[in-house]
N, C-alpha and C. Protein backbone atom coordinates (compact mmCIF):
# COMPACT_ATOMS: atom_id res chain seq x y z
N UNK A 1 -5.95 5.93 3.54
CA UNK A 1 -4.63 5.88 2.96
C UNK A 1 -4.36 4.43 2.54
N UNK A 2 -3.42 4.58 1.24
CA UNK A 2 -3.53 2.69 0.56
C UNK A 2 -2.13 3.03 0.38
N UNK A 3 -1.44 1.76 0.14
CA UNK A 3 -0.41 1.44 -0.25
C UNK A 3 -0.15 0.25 -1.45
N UNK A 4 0.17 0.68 -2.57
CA UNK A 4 0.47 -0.42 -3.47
C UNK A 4 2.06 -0.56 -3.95
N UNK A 5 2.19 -1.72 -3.93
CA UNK A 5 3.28 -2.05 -4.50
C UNK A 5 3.03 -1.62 -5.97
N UNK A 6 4.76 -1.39 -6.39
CA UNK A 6 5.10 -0.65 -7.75
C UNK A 6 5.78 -1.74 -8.18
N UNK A 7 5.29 -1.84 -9.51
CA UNK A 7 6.91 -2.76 -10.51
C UNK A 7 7.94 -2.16 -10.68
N UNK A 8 8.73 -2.92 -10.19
CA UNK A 8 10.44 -2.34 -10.80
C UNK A 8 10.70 -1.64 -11.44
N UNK A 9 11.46 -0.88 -11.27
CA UNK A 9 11.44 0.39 -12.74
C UNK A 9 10.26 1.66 -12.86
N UNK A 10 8.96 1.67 -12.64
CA UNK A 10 8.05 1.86 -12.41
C UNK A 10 8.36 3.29 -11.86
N UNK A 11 8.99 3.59 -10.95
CA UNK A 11 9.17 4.73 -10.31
C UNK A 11 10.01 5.46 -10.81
N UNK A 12 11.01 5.23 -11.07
CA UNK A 12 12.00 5.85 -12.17
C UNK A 12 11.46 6.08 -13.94
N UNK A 13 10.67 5.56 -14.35
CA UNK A 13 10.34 5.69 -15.46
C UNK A 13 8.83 6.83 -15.61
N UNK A 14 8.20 6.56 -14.65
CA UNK A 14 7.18 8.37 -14.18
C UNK A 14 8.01 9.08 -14.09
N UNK A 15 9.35 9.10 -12.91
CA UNK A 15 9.71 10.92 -12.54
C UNK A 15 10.64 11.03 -14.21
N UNK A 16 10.98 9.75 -14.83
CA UNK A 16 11.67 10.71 -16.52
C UNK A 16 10.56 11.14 -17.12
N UNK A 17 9.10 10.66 -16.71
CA UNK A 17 8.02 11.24 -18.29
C UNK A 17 7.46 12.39 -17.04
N UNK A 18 8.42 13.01 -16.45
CA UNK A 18 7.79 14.34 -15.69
C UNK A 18 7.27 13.79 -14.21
N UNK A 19 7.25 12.97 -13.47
CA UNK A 19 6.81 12.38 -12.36
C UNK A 19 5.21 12.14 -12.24
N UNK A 20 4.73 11.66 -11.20
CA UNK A 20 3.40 11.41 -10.22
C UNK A 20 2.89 12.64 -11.13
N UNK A 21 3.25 13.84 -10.45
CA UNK A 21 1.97 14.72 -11.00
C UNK A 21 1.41 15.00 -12.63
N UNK A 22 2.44 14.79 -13.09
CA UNK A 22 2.65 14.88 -14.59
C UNK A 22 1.51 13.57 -15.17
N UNK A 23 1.81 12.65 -14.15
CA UNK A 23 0.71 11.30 -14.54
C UNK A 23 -0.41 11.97 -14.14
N UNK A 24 -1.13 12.48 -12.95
CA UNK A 24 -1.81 12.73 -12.21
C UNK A 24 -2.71 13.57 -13.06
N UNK A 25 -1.83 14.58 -13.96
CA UNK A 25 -2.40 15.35 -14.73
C UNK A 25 -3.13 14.89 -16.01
N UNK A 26 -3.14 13.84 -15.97
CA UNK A 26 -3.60 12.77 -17.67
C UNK A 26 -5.30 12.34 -16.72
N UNK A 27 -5.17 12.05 -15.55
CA UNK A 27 -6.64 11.20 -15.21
C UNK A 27 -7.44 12.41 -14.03
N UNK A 28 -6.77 13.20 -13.41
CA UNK A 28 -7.37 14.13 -12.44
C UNK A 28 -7.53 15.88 -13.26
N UNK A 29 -8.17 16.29 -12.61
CA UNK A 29 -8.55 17.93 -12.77
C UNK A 29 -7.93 18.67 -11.59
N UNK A 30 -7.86 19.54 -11.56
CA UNK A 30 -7.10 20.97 -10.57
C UNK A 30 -5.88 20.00 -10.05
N UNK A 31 -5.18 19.54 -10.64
CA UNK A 31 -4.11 18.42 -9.99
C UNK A 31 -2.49 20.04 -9.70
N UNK A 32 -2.42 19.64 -8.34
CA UNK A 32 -1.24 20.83 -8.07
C UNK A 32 0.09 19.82 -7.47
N UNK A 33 1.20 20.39 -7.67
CA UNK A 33 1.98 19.44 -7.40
C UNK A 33 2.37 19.75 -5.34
N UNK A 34 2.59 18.93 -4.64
CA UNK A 34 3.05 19.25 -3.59
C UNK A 34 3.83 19.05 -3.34
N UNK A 35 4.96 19.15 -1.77
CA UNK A 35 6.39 18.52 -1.95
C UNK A 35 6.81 17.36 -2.38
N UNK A 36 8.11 17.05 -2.45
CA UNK A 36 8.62 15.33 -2.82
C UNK A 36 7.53 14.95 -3.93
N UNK A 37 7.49 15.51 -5.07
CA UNK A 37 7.20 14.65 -6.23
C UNK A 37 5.29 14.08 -5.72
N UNK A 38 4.89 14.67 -4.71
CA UNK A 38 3.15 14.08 -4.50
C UNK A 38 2.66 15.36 -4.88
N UNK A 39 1.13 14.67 -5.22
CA UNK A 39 0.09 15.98 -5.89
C UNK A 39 -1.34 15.65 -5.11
N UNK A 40 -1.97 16.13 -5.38
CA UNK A 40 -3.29 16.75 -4.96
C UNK A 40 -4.23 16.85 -6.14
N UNK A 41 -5.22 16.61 -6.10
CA UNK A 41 -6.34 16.60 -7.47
C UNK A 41 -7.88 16.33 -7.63
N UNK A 42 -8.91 15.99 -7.96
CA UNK A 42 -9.98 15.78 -8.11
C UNK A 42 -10.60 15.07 -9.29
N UNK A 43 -11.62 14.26 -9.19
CA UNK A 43 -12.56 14.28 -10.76
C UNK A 43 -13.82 13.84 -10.42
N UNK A 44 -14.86 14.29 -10.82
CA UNK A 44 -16.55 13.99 -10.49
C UNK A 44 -16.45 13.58 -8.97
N UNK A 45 -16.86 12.32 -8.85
CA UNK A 45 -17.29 11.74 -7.52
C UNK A 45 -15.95 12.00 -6.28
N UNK A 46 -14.19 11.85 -6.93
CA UNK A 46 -13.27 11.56 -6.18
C UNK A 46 -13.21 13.34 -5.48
N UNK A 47 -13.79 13.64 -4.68
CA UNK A 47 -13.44 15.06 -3.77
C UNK A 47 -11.90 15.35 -3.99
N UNK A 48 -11.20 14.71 -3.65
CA UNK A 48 -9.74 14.44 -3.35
C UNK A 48 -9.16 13.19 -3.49
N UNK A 49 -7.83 13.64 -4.13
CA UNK A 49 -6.79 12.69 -4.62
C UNK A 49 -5.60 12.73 -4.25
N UNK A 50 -4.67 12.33 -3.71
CA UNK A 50 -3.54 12.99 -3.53
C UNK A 50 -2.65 11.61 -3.04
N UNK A 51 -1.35 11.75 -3.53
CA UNK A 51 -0.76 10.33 -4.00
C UNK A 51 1.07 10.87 -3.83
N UNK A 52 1.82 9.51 -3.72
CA UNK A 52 3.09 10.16 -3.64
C UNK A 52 3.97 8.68 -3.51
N UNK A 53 5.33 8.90 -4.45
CA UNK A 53 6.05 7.49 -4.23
C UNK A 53 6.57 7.41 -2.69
N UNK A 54 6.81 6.47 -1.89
CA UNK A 54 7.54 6.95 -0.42
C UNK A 54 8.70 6.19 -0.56
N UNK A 55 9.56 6.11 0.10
CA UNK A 55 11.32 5.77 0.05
C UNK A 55 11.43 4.02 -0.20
N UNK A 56 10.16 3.62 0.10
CA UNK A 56 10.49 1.74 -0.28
C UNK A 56 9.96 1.49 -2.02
N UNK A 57 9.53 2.50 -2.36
CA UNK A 57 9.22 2.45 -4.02
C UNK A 57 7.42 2.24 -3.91
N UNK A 58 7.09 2.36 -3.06
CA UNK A 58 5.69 1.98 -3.03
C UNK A 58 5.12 3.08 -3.53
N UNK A 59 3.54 3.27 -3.73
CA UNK A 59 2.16 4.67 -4.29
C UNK A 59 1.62 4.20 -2.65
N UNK A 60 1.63 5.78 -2.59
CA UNK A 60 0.82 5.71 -1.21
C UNK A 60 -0.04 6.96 -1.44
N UNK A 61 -1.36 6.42 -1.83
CA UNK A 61 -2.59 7.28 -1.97
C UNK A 61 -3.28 7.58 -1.03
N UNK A 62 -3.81 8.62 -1.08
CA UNK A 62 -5.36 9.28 -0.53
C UNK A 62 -6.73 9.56 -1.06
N UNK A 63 -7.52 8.94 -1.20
CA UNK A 63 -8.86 9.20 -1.88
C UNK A 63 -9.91 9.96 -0.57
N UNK A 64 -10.28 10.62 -1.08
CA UNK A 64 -12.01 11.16 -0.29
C UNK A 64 -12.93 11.19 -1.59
N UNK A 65 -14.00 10.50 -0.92
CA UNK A 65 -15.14 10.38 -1.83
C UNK A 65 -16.24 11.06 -1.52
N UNK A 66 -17.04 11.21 -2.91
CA UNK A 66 -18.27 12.11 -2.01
C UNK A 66 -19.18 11.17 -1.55
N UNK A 67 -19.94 11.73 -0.88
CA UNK A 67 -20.50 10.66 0.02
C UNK A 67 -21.85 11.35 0.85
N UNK A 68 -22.97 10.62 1.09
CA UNK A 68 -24.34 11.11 1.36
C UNK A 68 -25.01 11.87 0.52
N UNK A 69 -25.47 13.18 1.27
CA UNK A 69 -26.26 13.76 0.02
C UNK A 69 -25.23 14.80 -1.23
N UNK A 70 -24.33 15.08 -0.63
CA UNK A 70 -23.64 15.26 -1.74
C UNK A 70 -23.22 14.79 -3.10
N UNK A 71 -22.96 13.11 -2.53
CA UNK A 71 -22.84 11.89 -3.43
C UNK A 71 -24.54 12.06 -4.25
N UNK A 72 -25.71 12.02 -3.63
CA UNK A 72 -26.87 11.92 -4.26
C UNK A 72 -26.71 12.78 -5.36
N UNK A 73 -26.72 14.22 -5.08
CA UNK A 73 -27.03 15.86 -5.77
C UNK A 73 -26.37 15.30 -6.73
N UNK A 74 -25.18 14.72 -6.70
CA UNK A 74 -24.32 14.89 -8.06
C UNK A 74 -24.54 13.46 -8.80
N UNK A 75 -24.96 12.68 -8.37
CA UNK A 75 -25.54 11.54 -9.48
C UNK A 75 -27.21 11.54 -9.93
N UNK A 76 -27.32 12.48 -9.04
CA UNK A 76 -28.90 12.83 -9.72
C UNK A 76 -28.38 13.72 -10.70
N UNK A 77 -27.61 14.79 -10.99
CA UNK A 77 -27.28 15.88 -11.74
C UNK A 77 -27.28 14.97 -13.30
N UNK A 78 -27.59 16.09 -14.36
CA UNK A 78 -27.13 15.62 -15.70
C UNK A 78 -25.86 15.24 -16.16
N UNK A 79 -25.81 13.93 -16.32
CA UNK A 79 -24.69 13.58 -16.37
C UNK A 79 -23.49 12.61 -15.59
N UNK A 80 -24.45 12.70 -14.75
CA UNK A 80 -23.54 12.52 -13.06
C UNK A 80 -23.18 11.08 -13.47
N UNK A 81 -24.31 10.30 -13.32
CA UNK A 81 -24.02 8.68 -13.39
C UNK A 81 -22.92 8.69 -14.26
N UNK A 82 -22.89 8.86 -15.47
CA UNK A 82 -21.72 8.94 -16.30
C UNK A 82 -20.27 9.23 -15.92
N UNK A 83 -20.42 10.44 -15.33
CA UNK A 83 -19.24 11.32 -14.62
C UNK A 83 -18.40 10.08 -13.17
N UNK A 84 -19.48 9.97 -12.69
CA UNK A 84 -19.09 8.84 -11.63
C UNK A 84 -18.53 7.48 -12.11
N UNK A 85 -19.01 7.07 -13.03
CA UNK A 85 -18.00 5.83 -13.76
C UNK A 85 -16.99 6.23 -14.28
N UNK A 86 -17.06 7.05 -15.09
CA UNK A 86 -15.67 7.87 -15.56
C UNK A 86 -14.37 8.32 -14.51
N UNK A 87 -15.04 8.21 -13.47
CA UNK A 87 -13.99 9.13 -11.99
C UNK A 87 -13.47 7.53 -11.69
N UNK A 88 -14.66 6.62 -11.84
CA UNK A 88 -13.51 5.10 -11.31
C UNK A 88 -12.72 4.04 -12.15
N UNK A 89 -13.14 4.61 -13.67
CA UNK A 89 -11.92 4.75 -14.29
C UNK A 89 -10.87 5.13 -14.80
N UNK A 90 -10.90 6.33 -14.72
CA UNK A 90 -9.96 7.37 -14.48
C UNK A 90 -9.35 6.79 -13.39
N UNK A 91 -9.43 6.89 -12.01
CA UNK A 91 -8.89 5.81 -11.18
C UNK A 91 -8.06 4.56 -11.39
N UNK A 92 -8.98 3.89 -11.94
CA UNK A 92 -8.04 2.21 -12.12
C UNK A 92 -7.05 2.50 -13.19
N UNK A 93 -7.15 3.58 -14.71
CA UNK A 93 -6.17 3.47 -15.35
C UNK A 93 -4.77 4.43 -14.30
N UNK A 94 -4.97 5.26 -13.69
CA UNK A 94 -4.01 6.13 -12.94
C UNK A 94 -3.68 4.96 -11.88
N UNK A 95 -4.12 4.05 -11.02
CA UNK A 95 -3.37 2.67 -10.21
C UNK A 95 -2.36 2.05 -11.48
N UNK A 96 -2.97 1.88 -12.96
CA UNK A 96 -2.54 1.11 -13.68
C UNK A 96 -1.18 1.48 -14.05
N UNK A 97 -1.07 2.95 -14.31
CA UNK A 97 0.32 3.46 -14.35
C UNK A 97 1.01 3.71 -13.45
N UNK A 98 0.75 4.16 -12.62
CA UNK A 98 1.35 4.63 -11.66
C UNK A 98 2.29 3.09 -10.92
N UNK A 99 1.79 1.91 -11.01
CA UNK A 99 2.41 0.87 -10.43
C UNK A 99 2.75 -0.11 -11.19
N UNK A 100 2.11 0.31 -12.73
CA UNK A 100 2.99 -1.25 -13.22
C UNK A 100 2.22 -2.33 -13.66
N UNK A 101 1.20 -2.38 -12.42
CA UNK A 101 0.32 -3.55 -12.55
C UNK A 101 -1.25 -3.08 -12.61
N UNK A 102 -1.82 -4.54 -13.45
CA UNK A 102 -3.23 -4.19 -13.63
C UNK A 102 -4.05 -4.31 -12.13
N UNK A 103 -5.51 -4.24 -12.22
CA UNK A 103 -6.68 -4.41 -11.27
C UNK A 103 -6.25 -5.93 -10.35
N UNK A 104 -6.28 -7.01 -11.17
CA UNK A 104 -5.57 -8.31 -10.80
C UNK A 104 -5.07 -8.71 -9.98
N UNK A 105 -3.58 -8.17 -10.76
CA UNK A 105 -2.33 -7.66 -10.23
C UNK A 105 -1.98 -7.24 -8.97
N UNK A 106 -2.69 -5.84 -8.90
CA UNK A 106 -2.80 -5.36 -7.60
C UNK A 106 -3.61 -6.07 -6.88
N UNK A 107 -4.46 -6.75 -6.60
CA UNK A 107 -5.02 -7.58 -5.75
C UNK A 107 -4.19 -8.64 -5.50
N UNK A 108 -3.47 -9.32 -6.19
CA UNK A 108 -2.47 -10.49 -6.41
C UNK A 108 -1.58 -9.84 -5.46
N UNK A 109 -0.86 -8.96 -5.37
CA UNK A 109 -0.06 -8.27 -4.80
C UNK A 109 -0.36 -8.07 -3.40
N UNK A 110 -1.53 -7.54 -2.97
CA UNK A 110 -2.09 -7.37 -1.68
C UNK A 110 -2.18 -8.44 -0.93
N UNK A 111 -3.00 -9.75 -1.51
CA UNK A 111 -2.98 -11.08 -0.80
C UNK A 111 -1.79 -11.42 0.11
N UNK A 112 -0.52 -10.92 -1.39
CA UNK A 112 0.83 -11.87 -0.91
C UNK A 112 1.29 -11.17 0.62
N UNK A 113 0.84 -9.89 0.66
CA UNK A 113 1.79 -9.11 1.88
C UNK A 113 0.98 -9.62 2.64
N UNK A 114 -0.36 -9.43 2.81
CA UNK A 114 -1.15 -9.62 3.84
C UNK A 114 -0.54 -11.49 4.08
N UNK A 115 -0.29 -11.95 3.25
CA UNK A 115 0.22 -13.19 3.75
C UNK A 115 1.48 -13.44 4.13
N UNK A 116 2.19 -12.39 4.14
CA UNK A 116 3.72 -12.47 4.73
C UNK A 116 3.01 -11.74 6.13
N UNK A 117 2.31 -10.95 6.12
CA UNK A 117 2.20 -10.24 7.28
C UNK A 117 1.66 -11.16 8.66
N UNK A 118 0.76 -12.04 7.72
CA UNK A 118 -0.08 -13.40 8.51
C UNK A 118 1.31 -14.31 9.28
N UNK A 119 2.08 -14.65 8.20
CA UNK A 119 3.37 -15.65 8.40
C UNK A 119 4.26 -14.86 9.71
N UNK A 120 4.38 -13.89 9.49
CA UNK A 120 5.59 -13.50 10.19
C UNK A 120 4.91 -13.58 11.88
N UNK A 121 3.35 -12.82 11.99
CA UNK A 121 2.72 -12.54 13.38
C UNK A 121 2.67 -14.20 13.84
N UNK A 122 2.28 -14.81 12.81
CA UNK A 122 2.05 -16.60 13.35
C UNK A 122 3.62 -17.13 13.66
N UNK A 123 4.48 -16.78 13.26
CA UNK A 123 5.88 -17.19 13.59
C UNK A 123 6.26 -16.45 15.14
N UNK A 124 5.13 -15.32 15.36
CA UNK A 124 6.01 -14.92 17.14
C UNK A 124 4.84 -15.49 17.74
N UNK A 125 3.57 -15.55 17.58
CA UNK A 125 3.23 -16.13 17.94
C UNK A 125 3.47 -17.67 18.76
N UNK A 126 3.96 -18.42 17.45
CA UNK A 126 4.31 -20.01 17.95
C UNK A 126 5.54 -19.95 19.11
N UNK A 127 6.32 -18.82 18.24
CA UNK A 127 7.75 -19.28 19.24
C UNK A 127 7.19 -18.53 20.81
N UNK A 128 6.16 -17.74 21.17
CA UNK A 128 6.26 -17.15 22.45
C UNK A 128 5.53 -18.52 23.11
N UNK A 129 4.59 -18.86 22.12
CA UNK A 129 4.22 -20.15 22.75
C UNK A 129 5.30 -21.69 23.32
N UNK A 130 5.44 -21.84 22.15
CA UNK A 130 6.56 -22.92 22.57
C UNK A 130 7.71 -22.70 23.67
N UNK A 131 8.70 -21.15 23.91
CA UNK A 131 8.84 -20.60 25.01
C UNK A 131 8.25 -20.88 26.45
N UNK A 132 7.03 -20.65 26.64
CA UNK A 132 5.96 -20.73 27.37
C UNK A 132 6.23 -22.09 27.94
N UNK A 133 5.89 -23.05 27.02
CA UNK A 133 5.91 -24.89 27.18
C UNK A 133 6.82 -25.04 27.95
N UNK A 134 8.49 -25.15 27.05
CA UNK A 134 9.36 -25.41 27.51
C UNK A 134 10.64 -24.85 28.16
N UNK A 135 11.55 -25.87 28.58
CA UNK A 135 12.72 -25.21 28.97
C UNK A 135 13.26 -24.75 28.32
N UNK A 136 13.29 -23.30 27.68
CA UNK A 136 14.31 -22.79 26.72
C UNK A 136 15.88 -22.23 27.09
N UNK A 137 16.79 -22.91 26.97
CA UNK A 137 18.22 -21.99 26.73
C UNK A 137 18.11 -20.71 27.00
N UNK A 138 18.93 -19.57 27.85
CA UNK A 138 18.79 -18.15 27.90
C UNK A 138 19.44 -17.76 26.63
N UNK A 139 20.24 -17.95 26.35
CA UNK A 139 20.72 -17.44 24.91
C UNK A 139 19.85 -17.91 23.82
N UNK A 140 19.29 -18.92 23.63
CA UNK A 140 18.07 -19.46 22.68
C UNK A 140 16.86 -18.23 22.90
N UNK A 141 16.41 -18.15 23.79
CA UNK A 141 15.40 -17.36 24.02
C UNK A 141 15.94 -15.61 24.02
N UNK A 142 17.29 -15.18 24.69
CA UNK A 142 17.78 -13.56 23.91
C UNK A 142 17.43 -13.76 22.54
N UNK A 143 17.90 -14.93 21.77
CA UNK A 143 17.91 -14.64 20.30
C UNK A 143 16.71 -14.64 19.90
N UNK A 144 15.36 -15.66 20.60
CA UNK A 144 14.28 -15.43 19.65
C UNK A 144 13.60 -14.10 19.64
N UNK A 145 13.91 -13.01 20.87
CA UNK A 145 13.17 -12.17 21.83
C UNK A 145 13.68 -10.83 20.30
N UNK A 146 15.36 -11.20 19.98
CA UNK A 146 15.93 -10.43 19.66
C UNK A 146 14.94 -10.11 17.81
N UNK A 147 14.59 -11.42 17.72
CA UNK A 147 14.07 -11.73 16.20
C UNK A 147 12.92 -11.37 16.29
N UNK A 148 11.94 -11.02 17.43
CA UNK A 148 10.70 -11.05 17.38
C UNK A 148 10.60 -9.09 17.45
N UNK A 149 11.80 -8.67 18.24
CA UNK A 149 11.90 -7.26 17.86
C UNK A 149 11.36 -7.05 16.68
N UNK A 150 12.90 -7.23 15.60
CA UNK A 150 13.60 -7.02 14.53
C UNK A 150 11.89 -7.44 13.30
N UNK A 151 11.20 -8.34 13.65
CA UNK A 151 9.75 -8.94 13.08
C UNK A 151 8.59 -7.44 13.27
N UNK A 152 8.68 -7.29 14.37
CA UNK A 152 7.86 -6.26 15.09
C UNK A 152 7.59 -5.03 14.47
N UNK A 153 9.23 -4.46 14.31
CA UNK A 153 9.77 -3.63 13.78
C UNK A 153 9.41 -3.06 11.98
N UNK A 154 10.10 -4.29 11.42
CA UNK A 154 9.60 -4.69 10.16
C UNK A 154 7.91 -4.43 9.59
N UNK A 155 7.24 -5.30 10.73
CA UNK A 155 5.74 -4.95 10.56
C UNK A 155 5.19 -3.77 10.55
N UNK A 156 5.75 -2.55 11.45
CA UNK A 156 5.23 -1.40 11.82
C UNK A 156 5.95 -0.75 11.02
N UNK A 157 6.86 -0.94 10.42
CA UNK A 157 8.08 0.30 8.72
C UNK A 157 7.31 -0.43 7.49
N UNK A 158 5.85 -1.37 7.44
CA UNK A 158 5.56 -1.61 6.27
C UNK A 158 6.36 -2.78 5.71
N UNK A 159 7.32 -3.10 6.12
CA UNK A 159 8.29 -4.26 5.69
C UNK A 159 8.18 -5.58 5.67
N UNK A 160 7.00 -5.94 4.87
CA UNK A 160 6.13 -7.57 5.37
C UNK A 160 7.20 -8.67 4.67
N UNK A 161 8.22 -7.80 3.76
CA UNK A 161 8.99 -8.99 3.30
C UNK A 161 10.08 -9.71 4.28
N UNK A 162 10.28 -8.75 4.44
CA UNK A 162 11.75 -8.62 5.93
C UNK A 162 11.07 -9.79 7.24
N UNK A 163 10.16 -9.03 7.29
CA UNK A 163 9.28 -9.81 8.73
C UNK A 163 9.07 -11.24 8.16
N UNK A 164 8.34 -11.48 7.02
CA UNK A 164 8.36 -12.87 6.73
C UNK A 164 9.27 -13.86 6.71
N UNK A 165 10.88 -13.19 6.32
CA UNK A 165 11.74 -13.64 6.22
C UNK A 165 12.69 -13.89 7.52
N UNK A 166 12.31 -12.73 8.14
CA UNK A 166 12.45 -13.06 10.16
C UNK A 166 11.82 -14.07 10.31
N UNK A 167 10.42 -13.86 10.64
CA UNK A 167 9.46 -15.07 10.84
C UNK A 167 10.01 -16.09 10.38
N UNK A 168 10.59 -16.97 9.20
CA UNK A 168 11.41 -18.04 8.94
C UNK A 168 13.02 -18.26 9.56
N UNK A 169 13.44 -17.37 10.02
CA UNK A 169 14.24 -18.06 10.72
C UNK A 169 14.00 -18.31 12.46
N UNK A 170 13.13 -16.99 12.99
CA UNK A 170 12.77 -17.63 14.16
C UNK A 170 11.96 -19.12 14.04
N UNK A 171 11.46 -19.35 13.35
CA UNK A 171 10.43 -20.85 13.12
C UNK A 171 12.05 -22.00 13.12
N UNK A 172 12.81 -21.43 12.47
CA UNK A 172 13.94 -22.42 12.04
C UNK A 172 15.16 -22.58 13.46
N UNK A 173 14.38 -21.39 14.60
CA UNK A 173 15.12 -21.37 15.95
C UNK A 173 14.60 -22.80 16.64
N UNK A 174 13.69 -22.73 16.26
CA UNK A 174 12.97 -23.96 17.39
C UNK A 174 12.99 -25.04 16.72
């Protein structure tokens, strides 16, 4: 399961040209729609596809690939090699719509969370440390305990912006 950030607008402008599946239906085969606007689908190599906006505006996909001798049979088959490049671009143009952003992009995008996600764990980190050191205030320390929740929290709902932005003010506690 992946998660990519969407551009603005991005999500609202699929469900007017018919939603996810309606896209889904331009790059996948047997594509069926399932609840809440997600679908289900296939093409050459991708077994399964199945994708869906979730409530923070994000694409939260599912790929299964074929794989071992199955993967072999069908790139030995006539055609296959072909079919199999075609399935991973079919792919990158369906990321491409579906979010807004190119191949790049989406990598550009991934770095940044994984680096809010880095910032925020290194911000409870320091403060449990510095805690540790010194004499902290009981109300200084409810509040950092209270921020390192609220960080925690954030991290585990997907929310690396929130947490990063926790993470800066607990750093700005000490």
């Amino acid at each position: 399961m992946e998660t990519f950030e969407v551009k603005r607008g991005m999500v609202k402008q699929v469900n007017a040209d018919g939603g996810l599946t309606a896209l889904a239906n331009n790059y996948f085969e047997n594509v069926e729609s399932t609840e809440d606007n997600s679908f289900e689908g296939s093409f050459g190599i991708l077994a399964k596809v199945s994708g869906h906006y979730n409530e923070k505006g994000k694409l939260v996909v599912d790929v299964e690939q074929m794989k071992g001798s199955e993967l072999s049979d069908f790139l030995s088959s006539d055609g296959g090699r072909e079919k199999a490049m075609e399935s991973r671009q079919r792919w990158s143009g369906f990321l491409d719509e579906a979010t807004g952003y190119s191949a790049k992009q989406r990598g550009d995008k991934a770095k940044e969370s994984a680096k809010k996600v880095s910032k925020a764990k290194s911000a409870i980190s320091q403060a449990r440390h510095f805690m540790d050191m010194s004499d902290v205030e009981e109300s200084l320390a409810q509040q950092a305990e209270e921020l390192i929740t609220e960080i925690e929290e954030a991290l585990e709902n997907g929310d690396n912006s929130r947490a990063a932005s926790r993470g800066d003010k607990l750093g700005k506690l000490f």
